[in-house]
C-alpha atoms as a PDB file:
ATOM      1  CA  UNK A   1       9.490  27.352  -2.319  1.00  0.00           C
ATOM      2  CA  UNK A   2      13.255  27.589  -1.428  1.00  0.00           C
ATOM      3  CA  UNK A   3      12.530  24.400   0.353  1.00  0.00           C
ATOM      4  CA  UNK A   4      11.402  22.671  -2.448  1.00  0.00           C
ATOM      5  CA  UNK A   5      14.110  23.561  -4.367  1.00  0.00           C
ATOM      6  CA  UNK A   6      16.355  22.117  -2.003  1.00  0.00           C
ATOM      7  CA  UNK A   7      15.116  19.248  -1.752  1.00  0.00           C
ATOM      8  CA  UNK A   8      15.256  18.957  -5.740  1.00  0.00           C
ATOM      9  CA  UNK A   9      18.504  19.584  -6.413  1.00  0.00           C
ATOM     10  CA  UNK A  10      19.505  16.189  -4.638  1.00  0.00           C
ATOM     11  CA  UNK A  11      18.907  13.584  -7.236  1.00  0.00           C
ATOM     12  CA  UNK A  12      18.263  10.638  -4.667  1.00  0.00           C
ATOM     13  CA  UNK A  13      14.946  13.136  -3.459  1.00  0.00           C
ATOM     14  CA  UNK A  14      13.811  13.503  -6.538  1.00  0.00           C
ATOM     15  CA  UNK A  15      14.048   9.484  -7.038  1.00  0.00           C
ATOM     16  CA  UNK A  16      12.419   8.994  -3.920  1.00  0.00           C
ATOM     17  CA  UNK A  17       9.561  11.697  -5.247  1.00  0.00           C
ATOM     18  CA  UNK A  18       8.884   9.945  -8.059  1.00  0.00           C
ATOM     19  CA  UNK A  19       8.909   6.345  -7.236  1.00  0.00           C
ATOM     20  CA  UNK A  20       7.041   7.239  -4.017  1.00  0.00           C
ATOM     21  CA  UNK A  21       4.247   9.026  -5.359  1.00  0.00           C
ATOM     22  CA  UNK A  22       4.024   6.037  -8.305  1.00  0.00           C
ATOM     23  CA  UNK A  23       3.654   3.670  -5.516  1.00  0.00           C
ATOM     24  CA  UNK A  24       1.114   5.695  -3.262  1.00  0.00           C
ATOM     25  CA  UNK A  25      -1.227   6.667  -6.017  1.00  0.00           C
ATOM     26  CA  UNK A  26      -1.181   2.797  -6.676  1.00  0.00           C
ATOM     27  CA  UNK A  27      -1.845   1.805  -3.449  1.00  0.00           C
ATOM     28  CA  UNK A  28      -4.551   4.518  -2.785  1.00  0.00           C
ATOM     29  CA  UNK A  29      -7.140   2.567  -5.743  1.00  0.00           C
ATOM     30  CA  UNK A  30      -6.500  -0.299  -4.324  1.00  0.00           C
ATOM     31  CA  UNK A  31      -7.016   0.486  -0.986  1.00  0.00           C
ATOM     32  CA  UNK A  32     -10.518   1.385  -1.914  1.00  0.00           C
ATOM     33  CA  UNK A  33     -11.459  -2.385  -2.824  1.00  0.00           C
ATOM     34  CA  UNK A  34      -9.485  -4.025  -0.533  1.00  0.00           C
ATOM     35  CA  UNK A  35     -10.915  -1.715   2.332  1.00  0.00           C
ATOM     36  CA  UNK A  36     -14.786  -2.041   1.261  1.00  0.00           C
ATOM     37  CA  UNK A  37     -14.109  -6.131   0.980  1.00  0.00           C
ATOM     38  CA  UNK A  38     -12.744  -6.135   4.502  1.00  0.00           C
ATOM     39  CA  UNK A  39      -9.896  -7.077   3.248  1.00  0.00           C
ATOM     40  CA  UNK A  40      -7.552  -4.048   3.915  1.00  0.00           C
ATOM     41  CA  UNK A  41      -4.834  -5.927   6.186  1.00  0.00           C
ATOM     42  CA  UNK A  42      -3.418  -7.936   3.034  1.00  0.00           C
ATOM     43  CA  UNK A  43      -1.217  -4.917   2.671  1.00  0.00           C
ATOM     44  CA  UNK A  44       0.171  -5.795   6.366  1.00  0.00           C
ATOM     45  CA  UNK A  45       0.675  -9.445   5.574  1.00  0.00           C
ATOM     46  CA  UNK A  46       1.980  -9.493   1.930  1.00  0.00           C
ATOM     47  CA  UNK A  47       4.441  -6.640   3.134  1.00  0.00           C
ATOM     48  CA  UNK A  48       5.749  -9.570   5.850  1.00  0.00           C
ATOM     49  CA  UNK A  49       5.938 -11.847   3.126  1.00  0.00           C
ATOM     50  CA  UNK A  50       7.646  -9.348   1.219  1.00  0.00           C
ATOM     51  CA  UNK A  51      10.120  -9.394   3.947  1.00  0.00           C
ATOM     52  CA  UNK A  52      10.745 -12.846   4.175  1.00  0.00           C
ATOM     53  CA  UNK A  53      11.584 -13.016   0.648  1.00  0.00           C
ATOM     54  CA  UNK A  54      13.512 -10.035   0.576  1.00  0.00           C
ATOM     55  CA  UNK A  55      16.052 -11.705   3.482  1.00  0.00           C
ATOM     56  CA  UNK A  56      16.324 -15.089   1.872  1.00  0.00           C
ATOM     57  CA  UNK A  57      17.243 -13.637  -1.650  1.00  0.00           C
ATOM     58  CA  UNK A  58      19.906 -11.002   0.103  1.00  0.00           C
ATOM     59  CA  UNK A  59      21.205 -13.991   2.010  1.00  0.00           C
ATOM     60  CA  UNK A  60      22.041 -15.765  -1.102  1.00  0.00           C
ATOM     61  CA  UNK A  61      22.763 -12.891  -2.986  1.00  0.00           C
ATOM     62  CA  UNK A  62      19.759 -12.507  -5.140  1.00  0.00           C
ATOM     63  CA  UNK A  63      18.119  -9.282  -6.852  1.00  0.00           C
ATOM     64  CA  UNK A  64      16.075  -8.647  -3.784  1.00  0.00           C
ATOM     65  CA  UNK A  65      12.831  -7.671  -6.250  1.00  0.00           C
ATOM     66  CA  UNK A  66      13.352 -10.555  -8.756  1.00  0.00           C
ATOM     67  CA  UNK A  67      12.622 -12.702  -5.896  1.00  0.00           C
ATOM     68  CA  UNK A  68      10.304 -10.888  -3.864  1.00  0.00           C
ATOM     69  CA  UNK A  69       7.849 -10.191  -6.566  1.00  0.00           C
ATOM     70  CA  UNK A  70       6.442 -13.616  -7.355  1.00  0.00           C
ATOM     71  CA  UNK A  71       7.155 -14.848  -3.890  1.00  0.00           C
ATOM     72  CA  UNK A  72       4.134 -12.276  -3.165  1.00  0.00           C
ATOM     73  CA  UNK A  73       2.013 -12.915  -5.877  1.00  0.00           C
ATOM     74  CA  UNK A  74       2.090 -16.542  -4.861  1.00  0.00           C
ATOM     75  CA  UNK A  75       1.234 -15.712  -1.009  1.00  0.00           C
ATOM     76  CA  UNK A  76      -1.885 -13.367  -2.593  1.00  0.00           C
ATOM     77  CA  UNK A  77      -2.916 -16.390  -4.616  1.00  0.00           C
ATOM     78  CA  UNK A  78      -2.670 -18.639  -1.326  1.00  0.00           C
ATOM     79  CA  UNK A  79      -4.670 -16.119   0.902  1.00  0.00           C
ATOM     80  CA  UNK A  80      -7.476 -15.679  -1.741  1.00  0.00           C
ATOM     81  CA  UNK A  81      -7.676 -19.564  -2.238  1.00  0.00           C
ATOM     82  CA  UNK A  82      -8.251 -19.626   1.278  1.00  0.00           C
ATOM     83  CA  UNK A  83     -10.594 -17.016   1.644  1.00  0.00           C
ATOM     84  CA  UNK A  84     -12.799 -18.267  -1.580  1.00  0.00           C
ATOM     85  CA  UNK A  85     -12.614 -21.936  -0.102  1.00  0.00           C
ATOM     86  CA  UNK A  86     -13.838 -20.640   3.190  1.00  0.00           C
ATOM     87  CA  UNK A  87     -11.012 -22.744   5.345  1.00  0.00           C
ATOM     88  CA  UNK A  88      -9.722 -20.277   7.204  1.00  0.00           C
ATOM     89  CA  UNK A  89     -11.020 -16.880   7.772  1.00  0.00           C
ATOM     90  CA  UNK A  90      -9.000 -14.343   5.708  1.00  0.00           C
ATOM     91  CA  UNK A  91      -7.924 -12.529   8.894  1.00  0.00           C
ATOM     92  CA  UNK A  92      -6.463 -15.663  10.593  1.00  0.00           C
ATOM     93  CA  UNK A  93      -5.432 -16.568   7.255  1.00  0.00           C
ATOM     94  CA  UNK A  94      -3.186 -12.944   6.791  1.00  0.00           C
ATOM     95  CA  UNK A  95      -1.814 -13.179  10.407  1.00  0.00           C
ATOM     96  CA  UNK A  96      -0.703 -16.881   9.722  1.00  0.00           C
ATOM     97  CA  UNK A  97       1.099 -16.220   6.836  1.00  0.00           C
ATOM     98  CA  UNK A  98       2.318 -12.762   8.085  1.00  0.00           C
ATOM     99  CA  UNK A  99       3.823 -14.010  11.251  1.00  0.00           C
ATOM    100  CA  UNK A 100       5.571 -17.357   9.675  1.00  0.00           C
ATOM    101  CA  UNK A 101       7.150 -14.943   6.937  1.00  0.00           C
ATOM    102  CA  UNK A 102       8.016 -12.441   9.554  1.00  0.00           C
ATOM    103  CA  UNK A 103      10.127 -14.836  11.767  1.00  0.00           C
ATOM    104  CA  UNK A 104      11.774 -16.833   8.740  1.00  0.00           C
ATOM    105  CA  UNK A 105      12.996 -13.258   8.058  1.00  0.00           C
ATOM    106  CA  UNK A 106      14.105 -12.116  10.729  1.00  0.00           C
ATOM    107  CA  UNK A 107      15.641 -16.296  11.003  1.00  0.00           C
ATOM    108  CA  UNK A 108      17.790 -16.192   8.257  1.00  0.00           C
ATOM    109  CA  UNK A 109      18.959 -12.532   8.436  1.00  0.00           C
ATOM    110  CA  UNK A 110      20.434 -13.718  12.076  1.00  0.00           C
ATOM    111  CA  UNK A 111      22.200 -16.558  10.670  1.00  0.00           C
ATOM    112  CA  UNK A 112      23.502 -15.062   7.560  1.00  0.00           C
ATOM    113  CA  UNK A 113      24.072 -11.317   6.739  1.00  0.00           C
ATOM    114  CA  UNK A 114      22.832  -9.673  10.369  1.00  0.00           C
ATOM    115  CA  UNK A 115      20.687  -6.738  10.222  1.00  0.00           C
ATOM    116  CA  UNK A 116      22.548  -4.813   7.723  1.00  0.00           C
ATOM    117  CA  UNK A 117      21.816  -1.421   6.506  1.00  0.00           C
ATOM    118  CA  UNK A 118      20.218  -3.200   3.429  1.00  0.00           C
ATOM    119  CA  UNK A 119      17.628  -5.284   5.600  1.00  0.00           C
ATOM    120  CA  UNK A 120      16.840  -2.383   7.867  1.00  0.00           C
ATOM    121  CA  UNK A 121      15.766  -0.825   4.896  1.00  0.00           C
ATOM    122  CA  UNK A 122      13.238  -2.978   3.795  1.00  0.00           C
ATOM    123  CA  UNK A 123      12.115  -3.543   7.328  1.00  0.00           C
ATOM    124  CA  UNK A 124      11.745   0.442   8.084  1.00  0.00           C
ATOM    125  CA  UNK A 125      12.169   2.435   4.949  1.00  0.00           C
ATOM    126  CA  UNK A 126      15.213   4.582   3.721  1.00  0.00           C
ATOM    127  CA  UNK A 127      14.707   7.553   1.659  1.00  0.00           C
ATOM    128  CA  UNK A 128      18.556   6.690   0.068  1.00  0.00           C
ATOM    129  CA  UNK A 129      17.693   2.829  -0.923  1.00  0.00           C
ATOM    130  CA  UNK A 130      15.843   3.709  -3.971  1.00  0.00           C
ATOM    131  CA  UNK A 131      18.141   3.537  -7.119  1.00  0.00           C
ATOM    132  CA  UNK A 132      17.862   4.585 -10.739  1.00  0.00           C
ATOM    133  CA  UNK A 133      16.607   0.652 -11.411  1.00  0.00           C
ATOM    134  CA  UNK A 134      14.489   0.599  -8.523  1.00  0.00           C
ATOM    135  CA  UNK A 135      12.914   3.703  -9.726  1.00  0.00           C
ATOM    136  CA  UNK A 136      12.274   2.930 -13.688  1.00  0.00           C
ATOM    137  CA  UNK A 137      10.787  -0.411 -12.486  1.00  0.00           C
ATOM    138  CA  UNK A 138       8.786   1.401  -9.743  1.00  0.00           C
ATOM    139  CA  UNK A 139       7.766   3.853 -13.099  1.00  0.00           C
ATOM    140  CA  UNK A 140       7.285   1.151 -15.318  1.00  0.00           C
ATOM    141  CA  UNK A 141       5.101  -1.483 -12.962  1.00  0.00           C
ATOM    142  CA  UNK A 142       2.793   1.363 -11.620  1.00  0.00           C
ATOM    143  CA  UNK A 143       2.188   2.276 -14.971  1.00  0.00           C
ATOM    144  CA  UNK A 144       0.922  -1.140 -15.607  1.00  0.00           C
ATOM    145  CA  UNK A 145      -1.196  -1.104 -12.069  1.00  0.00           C
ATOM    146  CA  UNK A 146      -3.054   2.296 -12.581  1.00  0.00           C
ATOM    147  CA  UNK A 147      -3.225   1.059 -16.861  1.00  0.00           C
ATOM    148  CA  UNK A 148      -5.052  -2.416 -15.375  1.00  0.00           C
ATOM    149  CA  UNK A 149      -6.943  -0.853 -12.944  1.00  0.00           C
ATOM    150  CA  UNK A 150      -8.396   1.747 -14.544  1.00  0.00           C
ATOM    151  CA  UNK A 151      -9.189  -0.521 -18.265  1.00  0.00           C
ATOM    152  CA  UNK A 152     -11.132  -2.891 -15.734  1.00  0.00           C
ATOM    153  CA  UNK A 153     -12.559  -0.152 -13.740  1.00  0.00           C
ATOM    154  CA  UNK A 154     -16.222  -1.035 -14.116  1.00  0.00           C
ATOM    155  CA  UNK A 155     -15.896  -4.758 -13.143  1.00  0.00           C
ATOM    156  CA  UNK A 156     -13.825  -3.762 -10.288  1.00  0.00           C
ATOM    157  CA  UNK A 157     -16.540  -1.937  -9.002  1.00  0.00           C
ATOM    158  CA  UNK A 158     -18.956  -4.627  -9.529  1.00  0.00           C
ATOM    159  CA  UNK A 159     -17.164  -7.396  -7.589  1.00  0.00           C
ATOM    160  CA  UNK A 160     -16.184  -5.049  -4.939  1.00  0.00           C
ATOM    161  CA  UNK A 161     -19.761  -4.121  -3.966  1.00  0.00           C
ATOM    162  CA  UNK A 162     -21.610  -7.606  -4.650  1.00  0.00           C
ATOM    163  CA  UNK A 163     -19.686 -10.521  -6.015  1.00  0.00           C
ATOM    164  CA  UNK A 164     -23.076 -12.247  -5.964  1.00  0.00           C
ATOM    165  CA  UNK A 165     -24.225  -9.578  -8.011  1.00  0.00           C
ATOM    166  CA  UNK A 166     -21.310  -9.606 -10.210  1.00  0.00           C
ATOM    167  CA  UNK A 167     -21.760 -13.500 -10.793  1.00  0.00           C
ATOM    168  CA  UNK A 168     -25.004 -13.067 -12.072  1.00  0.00           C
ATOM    169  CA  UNK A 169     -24.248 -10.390 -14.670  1.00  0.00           C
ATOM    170  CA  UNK A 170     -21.341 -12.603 -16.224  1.00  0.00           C
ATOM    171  CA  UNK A 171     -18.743 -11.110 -14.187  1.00  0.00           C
ATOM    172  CA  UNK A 172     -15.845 -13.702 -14.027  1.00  0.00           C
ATOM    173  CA  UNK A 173     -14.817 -12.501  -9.948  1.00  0.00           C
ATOM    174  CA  UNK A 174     -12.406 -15.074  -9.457  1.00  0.00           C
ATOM    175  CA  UNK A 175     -10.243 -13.492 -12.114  1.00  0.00           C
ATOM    176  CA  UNK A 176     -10.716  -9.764 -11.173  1.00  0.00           C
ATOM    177  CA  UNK A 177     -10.055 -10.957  -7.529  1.00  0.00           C
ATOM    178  CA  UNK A 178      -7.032 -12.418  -8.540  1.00  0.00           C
ATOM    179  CA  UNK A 179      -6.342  -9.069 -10.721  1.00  0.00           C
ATOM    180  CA  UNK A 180      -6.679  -7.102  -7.730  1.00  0.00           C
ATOM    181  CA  UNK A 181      -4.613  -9.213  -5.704  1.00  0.00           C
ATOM    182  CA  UNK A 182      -1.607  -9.683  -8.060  1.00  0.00           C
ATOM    183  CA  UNK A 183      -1.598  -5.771  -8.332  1.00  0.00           C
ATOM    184  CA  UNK A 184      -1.661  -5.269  -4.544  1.00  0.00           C
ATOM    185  CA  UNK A 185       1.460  -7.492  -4.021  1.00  0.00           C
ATOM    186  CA  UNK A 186       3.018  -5.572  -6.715  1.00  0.00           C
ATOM    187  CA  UNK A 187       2.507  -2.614  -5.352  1.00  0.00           C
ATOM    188  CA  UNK A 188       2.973  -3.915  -1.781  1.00  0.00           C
ATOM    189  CA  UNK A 189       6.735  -5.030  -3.078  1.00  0.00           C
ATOM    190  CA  UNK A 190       7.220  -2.122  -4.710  1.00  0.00           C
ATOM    191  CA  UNK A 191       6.743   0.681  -1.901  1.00  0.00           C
ATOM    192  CA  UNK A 192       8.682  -1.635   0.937  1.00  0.00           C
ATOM    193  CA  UNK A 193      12.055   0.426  -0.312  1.00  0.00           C
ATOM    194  CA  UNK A 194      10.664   3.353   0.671  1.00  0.00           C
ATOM    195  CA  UNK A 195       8.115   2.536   3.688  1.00  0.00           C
ATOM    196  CA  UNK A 196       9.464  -0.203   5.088  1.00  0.00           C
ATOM    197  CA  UNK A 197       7.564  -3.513   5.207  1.00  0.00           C
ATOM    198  CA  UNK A 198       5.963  -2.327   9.047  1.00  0.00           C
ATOM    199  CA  UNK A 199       4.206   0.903   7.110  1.00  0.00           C
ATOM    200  CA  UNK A 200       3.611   0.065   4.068  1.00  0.00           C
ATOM    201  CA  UNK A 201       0.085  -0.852   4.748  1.00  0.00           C
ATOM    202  CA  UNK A 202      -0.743   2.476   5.342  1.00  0.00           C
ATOM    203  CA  UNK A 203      -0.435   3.316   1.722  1.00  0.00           C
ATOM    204  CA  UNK A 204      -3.015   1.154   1.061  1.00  0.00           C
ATOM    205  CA  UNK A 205      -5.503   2.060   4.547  1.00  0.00           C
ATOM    206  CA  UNK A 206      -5.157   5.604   5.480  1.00  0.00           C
ATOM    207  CA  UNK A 207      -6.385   7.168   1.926  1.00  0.00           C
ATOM    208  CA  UNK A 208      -9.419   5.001   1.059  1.00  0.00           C
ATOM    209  CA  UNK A 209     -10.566   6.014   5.651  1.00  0.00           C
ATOM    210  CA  UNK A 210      -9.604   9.920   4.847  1.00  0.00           C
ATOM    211  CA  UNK A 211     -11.403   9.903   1.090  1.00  0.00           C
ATOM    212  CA  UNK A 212     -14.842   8.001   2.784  1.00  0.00           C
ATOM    213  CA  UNK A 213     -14.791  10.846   5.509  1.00  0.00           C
ATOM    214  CA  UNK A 214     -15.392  13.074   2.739  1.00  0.00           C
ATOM    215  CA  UNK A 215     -17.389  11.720  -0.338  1.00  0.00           C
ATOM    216  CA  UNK A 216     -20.115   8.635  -0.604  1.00  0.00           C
ATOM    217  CA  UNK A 217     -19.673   7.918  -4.515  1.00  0.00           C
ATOM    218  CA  UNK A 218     -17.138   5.095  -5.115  1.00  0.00           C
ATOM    219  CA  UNK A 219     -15.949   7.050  -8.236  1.00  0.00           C
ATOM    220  CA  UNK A 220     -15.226   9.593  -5.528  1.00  0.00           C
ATOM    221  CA  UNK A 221     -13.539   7.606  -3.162  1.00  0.00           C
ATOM    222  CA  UNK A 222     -11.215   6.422  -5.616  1.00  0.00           C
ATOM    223  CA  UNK A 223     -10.141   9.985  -6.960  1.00  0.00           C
ATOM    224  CA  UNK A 224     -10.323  11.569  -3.456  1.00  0.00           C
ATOM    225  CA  UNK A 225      -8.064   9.119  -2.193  1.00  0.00           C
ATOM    226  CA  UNK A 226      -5.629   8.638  -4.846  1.00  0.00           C
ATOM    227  CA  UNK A 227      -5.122  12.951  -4.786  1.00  0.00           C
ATOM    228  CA  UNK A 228      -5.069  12.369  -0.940  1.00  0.00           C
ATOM    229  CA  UNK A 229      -2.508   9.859  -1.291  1.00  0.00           C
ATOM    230  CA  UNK A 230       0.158  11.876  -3.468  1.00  0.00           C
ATOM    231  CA  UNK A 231      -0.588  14.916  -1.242  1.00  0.00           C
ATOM    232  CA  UNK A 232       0.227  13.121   1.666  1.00  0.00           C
ATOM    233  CA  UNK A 233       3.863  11.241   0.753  1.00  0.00           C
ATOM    234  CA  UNK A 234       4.484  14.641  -0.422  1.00  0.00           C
ATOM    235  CA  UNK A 235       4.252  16.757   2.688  1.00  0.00           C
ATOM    236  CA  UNK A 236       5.488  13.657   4.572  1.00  0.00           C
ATOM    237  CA  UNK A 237       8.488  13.618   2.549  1.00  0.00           C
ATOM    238  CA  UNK A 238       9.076  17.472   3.397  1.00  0.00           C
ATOM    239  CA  UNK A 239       8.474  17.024   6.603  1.00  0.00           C
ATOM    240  CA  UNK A 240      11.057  14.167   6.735  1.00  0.00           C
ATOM    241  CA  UNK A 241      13.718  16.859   5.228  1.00  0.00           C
ATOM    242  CA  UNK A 242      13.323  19.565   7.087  1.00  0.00           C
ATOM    243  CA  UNK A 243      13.144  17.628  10.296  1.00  0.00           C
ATOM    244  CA  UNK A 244      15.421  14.587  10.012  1.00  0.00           C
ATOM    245  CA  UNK A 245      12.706  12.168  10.408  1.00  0.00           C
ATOM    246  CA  UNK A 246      12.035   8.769   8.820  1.00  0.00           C
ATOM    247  CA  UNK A 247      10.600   9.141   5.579  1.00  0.00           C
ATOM    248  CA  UNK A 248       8.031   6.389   6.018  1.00  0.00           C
ATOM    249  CA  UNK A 249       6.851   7.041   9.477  1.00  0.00           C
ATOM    250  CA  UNK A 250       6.672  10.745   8.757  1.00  0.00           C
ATOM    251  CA  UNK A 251       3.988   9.846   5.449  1.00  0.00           C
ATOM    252  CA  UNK A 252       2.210   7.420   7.937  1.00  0.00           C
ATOM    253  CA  UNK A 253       1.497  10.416  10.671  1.00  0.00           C
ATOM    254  CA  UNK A 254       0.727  13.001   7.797  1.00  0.00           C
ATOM    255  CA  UNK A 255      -1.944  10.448   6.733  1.00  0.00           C
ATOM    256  CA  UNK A 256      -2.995   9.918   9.981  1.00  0.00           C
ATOM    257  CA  UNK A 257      -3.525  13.772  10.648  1.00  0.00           C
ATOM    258  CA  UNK A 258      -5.451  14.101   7.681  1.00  0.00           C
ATOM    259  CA  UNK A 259      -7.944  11.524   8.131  1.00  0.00           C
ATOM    260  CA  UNK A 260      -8.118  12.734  12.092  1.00  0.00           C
ATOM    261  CA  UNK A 261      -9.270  16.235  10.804  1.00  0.00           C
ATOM    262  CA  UNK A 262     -11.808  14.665   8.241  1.00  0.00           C
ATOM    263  CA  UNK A 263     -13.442  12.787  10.524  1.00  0.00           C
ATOM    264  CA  UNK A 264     -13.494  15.607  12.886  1.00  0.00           C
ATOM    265  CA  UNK A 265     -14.693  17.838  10.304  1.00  0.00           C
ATOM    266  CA  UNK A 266     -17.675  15.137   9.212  1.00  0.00           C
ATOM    267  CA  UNK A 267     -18.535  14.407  13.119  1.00  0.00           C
ATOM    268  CA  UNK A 268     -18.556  18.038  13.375  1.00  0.00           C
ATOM    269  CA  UNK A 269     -20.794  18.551  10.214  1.00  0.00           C
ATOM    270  CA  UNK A 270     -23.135  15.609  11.798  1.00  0.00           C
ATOM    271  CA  UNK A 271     -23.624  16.704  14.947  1.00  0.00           C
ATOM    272  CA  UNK A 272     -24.582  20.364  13.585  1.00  0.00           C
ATOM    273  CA  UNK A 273     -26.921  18.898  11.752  1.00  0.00           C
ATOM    274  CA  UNK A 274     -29.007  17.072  14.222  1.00  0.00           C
ATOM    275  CA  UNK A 275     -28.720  20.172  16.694  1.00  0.00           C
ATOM    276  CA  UNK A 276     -30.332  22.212  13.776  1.00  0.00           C
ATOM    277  CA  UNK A 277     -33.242  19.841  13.578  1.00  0.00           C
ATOM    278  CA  UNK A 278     -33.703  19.170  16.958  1.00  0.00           C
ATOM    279  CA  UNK A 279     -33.670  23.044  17.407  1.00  0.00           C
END
C-alpha cells in the first residue's frame, strides 16, 4: 500500500495510470476480434505506420497525434481493401506496409531531428511523455472506442465468427470491419506514448491468448481479457517503479507471465483429465 501511494503522489504516474489503463482496456476487446480473424498482427503494423507518421510530423513540426491519427486510419483502410480484394494476403500485406513505414521513419528522423528523446519515445515507450492533452484525448477517444464497441457489440460478434453468416442475416461486414479497424488504429496511436510502437501490439495479443486459456464463451473472452488487461499494465507499471524498468517492456513480460501460467494451469487441468479416464 505505501507503494501505491508513492507512486500516486507523482502526478505524471497517475497520468500514465489513467491513460494507460484507457488504452489497454481498449485494446484488450479488440484484440479478441482481431485475434479470432487471424488478424492479430495489424496492431504490429499500424503501430510502424504510426511511427512513420509520428517522425515526419515531428520533423516538420507537427502535433505528432493530429497527424498520426488519420495517417493510420488510412493504412487500416488500405490493409482491409487488400485483404477483402484478396490481392495480397493480409500477412504479406501488414509486413509490407510495416516495413516501408518503419524505414521512412527511421529515414527522415536521420536526416532531420536525430533520434531525440521525443522519437525514442514513440519508438520504445516513456512513462514521462504522456501530458495533460495527451491524457484527456487518450480519456476522451477510449471513451468513444469502448462506447462503439460495446453499442455494436452483437454485430461484432457476428462478423467475427462467420462473415458469411453475417452477410446472410443483413449484416453490413464491410462497415463493422471498417469499424473495427478505424478503432484499432485509434487505439494503436493512442498507446504508442506509453508502449512504444515495438510493444504496443501486445496490448492488443497477450489478453485475448491469456482470457482463451481460461473461458470458451466469446462474451467471456472479451470481459476476461479486458480485466486481464488493466490488471496487467497495472502490476507492470509497479513493477517498472520499484525496479527502474521500462514501463512498456515491463507490461509486455507481466502479460507474458500471465498467459504462461494459464496455459500451464489449462495443460495441467487437461492432462489430469485424461489420466483420470484412462485410470
Amino acid at each position: 500500500m505505501g507503494v501505491v501511494l508513492e507512486m500516486l503522489s507523482y502526478p505524471f504516474i497517475v497520468r500514465a495510470l489513467v491513460g494507460g489503463a484507457l488504452v489497454s482496456l481498449c485494446a484488450s476487446l479488440l484484440g479478441v476480434s482481431l485475434v479470432l480473424k487471424r488478424y492479430s498482427m495489424i496492431g504490429d503494423g499500424l503501430s510502424h505506420v504510426s511511427f512513420g507518421a509520428l517522425s515526419v510530423a515531428l520533423a516538420a513540426g507537427w502535433q505528432p497525434l493530429t497527424v498520426s491519427i488519420p495517417v493510420v486510419i488510412l493504412a487500416a483502410f488500405f490493409l482491409l481493401h487488400l485483404r477483402e480484394n484478396g490481392r495480397l494476403k493480409s500477412d504479406a500485406a501488414i509486413a509490407v506496409i510495416s516495413a516501408s513505414a518503419l524505414a521512412l521513419g527511421i529515414i527522415v528522423t536521420s536526416l532531420t531531428t536525430g533520434m531525440t528523446t521525443d522519437v525514442s519515445s514513440y519508438m520504445f515507450g516513456s512513462i514521462l511523455a504522456m501530458s495533460r492533452e495527451d491524457v484527456r484525448l487518450s480519456a476522451v477517444l477510449s471513451i468513444v472506442v469502448l462506447g462503439l464497441f460495446l453499442f455494436c457489440y452483437n454485430k461484432v460478434f457476428a462478423v467475427t465468427f462467420d462473415e458469411s453468416f453475417a452477410r446472410a442475416t443483413g449484416v453490413n461486414v464491410p462497415l463493422y470491419n471498417v469499424l473495427i479497424s478505424v478503432l484499432t488504429a485509434v487505439t494503436i496511436v493512442l498507446g504508442m506514448r506509453m508502449m512504444g510502437a515495438m510493444l504496443i501490439s501486445s496490448l492488443v495479443i497477450f489478453p485475448c491468448l491469456s482470457a482463451m486459456q481460461a473461458v470458451k464463451s466469446f462474451g467471456g473472452v472479451v470481459i476476461l481479457s479486458g480485466i486481464l488487461s488493466v490488471g496487467c499494465f497495472l502490476l507492470g507499471m509497479a513493477a517498472s517503479y520499484v525496479y527502474s524498468l521500462p514501463a512498456g517492456a515491463s507490461v509486455v513480460v507481466v502479460n507474458l507471465a500471465v498467459f504462461l501460467t494459464l496455459a500451464g494451469v489449462r495443460q495441467a487441468v487437461l492432462w489430469g483429465g485424461k489420466r483420470g479416464k484412462n485410470v
